[in-house]
Protein backbone atom coordinates (compact mmCIF):
# COMPACT_ATOMS: atom_id res chain seq x y z
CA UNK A 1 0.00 0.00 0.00
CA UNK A 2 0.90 3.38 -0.81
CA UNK A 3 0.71 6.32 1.79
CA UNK A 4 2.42 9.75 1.13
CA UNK A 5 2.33 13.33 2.48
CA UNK A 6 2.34 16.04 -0.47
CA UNK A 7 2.02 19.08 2.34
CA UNK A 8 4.72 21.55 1.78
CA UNK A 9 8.48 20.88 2.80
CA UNK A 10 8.76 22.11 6.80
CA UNK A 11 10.25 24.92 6.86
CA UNK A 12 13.71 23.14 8.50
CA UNK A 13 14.02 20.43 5.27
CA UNK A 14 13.28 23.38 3.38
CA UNK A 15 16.29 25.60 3.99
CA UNK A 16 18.41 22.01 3.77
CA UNK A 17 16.90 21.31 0.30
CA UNK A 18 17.83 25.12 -0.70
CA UNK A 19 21.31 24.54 0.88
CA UNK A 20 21.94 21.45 -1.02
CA UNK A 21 20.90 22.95 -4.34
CA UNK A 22 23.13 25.85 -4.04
CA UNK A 23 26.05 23.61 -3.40
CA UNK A 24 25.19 21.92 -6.45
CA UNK A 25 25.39 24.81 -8.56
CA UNK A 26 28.57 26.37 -7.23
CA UNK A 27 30.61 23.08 -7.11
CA UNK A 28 29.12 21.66 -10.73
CA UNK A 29 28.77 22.12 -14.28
CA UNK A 30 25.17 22.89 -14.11
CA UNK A 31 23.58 23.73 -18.51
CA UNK A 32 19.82 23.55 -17.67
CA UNK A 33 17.93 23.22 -14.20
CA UNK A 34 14.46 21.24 -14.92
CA UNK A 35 11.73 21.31 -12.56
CA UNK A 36 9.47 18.24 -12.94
CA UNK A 37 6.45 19.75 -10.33
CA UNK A 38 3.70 16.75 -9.32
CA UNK A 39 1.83 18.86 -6.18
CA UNK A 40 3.94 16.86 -3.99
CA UNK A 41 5.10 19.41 -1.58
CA UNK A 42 8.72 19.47 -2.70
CA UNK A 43 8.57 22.45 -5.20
CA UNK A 44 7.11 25.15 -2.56
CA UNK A 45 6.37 28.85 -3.56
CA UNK A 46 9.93 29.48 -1.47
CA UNK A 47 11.84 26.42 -2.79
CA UNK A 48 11.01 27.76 -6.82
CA UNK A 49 11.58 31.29 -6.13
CA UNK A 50 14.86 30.55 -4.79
CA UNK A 51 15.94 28.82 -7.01
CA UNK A 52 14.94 30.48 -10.02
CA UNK A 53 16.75 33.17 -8.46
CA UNK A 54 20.21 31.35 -8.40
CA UNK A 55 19.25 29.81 -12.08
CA UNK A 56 18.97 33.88 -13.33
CA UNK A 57 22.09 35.14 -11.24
CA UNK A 58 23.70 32.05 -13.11
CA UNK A 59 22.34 32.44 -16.16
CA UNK A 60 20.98 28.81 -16.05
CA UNK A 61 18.23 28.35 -18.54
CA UNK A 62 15.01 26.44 -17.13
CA UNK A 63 12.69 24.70 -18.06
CA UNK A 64 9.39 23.44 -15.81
CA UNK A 65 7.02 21.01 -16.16
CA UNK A 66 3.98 22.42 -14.04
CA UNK A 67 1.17 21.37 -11.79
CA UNK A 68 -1.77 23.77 -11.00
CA UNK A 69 -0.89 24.26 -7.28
CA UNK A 70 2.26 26.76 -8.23
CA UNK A 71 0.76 27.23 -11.54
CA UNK A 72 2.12 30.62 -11.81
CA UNK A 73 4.89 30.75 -9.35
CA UNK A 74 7.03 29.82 -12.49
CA UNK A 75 7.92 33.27 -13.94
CA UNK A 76 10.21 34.29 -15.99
CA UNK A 77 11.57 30.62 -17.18
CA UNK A 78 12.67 29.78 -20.47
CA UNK A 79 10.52 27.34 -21.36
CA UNK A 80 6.89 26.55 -19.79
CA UNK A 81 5.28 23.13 -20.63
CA UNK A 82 2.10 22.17 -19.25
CA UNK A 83 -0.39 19.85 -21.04
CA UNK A 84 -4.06 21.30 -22.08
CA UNK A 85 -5.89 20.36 -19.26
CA UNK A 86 -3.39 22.00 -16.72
CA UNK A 87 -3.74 25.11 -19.03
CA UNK A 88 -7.05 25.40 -18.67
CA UNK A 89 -7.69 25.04 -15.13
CA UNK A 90 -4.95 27.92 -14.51
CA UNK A 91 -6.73 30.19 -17.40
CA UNK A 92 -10.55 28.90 -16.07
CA UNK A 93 -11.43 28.35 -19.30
CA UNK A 94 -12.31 25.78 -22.00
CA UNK A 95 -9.67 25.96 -24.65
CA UNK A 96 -10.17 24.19 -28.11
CA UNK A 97 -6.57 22.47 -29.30
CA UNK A 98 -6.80 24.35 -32.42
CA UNK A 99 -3.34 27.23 -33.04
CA UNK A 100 -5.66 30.07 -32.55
CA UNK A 101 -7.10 29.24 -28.94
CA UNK A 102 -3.84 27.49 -28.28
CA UNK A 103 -1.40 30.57 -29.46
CA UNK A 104 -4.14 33.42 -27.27
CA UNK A 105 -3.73 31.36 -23.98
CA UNK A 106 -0.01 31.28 -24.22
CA UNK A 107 -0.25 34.71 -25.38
CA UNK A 108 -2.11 34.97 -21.74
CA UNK A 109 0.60 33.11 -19.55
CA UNK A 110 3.66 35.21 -21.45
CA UNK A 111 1.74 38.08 -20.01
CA UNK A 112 1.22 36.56 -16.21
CA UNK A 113 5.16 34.87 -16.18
CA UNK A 114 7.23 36.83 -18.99
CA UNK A 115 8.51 33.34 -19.84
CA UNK A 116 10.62 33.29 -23.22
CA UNK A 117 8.81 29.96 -24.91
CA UNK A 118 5.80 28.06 -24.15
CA UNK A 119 5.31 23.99 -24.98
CA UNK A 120 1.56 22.80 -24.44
CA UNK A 121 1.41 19.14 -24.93
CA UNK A 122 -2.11 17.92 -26.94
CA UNK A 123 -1.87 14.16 -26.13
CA UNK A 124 -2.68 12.22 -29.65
CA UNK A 125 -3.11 15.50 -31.12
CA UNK A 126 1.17 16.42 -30.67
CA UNK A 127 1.93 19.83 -28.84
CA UNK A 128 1.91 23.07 -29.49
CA UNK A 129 4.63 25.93 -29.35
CA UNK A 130 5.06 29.53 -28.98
CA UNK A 131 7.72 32.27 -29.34
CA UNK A 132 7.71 35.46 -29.87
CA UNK A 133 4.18 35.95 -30.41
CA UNK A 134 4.38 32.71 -32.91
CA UNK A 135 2.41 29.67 -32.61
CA UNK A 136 2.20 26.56 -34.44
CA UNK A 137 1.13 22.33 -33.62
CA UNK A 138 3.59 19.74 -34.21
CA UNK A 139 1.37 17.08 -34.78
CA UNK A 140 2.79 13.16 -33.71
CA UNK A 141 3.89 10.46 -36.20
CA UNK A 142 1.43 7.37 -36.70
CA UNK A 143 2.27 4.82 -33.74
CA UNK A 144 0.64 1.59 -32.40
CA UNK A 145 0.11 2.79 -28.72
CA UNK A 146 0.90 0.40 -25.68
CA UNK A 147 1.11 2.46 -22.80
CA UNK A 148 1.33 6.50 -22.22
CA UNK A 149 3.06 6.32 -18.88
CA UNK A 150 6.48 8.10 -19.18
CA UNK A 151 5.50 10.39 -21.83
CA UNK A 152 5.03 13.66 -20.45
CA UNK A 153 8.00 12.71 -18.83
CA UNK A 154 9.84 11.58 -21.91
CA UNK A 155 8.68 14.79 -23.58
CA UNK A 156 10.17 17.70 -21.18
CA UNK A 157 13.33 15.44 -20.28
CA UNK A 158 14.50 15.83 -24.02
CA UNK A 159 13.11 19.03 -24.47
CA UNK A 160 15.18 20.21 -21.86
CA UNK A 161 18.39 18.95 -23.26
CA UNK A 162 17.54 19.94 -26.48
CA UNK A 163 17.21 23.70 -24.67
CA UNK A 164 20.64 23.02 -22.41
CA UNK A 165 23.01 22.11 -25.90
CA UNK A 166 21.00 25.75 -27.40
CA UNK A 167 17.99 24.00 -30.01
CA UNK A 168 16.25 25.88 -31.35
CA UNK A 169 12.11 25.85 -30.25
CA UNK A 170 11.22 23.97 -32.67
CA UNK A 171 13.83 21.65 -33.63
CA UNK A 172 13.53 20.78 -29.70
CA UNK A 173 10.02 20.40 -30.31
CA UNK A 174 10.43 18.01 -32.84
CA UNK A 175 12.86 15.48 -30.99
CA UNK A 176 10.95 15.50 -27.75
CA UNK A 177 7.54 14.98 -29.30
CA UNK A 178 9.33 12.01 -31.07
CA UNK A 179 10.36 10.73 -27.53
CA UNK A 180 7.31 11.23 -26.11
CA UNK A 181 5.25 8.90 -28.90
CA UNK A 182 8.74 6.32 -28.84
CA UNK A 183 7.91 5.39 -24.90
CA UNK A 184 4.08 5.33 -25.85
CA UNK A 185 4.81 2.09 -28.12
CA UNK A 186 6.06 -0.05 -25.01
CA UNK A 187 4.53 -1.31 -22.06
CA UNK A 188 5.31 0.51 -18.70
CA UNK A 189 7.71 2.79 -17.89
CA UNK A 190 10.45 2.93 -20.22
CA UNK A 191 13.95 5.09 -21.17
CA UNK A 192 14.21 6.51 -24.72
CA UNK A 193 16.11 4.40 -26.94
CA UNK A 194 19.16 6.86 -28.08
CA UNK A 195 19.54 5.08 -31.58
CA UNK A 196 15.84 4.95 -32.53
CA UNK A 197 15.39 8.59 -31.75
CA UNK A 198 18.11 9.95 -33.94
CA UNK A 199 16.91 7.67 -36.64
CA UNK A 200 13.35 8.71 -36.58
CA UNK A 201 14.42 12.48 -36.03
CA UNK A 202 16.92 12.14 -39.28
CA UNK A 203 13.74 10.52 -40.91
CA UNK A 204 11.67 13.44 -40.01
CA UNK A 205 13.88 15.80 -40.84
CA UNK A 206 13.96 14.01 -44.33
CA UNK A 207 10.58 14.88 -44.35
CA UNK A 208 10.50 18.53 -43.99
């Protein structure tokens, strides 16, 4: 049986957690900080304002994956990717996956966190991204569909490496919606196979 506690970090662990991550980024290497937030009480209000902070005074890029508890304590990130539902309980609204509702609600959370891109994933349908006032769908590639555990995962993991080796939005886009449909073909929870990715994202290319 599974029991777990998703109230915020006391405040104690808290300033430990912070401590820990600072080390981190003085005594490593550090290209991209992702934050993968699931409402479980790790990623307080204090614990992302922090260390967005240090990420700026670094000049870290970031990249979050958000839930709807610190919807919009993400600001000023460089890349915001939240599926469509998530979107539209922080807008309130009912939002139709089609670019022209999709571009005016990340036109509406540039304006609220002044982040520089915006990924919404679609499910079947691909994702969507937006930059600079630009939107467009990249839609997914036919697949035989096993399992879609591991895909939202799949999909902002590679995005943000894409981001920390400087890819461009799309391009990004591209190779992480590719992972994303890869782990969808096998049962469970699965890693991205290296080899078939670059070969499917030279075949797409091919295609363009």
């Amino acid at each position: 049986m599974d029991r777990e506690d998703t109230k915020d970090l006391a405040r104690k662990i808290e300033t430990a957690f912070l401590e820990n991550i600072r080390f981190l980024l003085e005594t490593k290497d550090i290209h991209v900080l992702l934050f993968q937030d699931y409402n479980k009480g790790v990623l307080t209000k204090r614990v992302i304002q922090s260390v967005l902070l240090e990420a700026r005074n670094r000049a870290i890029p970031t990249v979050v994956d958000p839930k709807n508890r610190n919807f919009w304590e993400y600001r000023e990130v460089q890349l915001f990717k939240p599926n469509l539902k998530e979107v539209q309980i922080g807008l309130g609204r009912t939002i139709a996956p089609a670019e022209d509702a999709l571009k005016e609600a990340s036109a509406s959370i540039h304006r609220k966190l002044s982040n520089d891109c915006t990924m919404i994933t679609l499910s079947e349908k691909g994702l969507f991204i937006y930059e600079n006032n630009e939107g467009k769908i990249i839609p997914t590639q036919p697949r035989s569909i096993a399992d879609v555990c591991g895909a939202g995962d799949a999909v902002i993991s590679v995005a943000a490496l894409g981001l920390a080796v400087s890819m461009g939005l799309e391009e990004l886009a591209v190779l992480a919606n590719l992972a994303g449909g890869q782990v969808c073909e096998k049962v469970g929870v699965v890693p991205v196979d290296r080899e078939q990715l670059k070969r499917e994202f030279r075949e797409y290319a091919g295609l363009l």
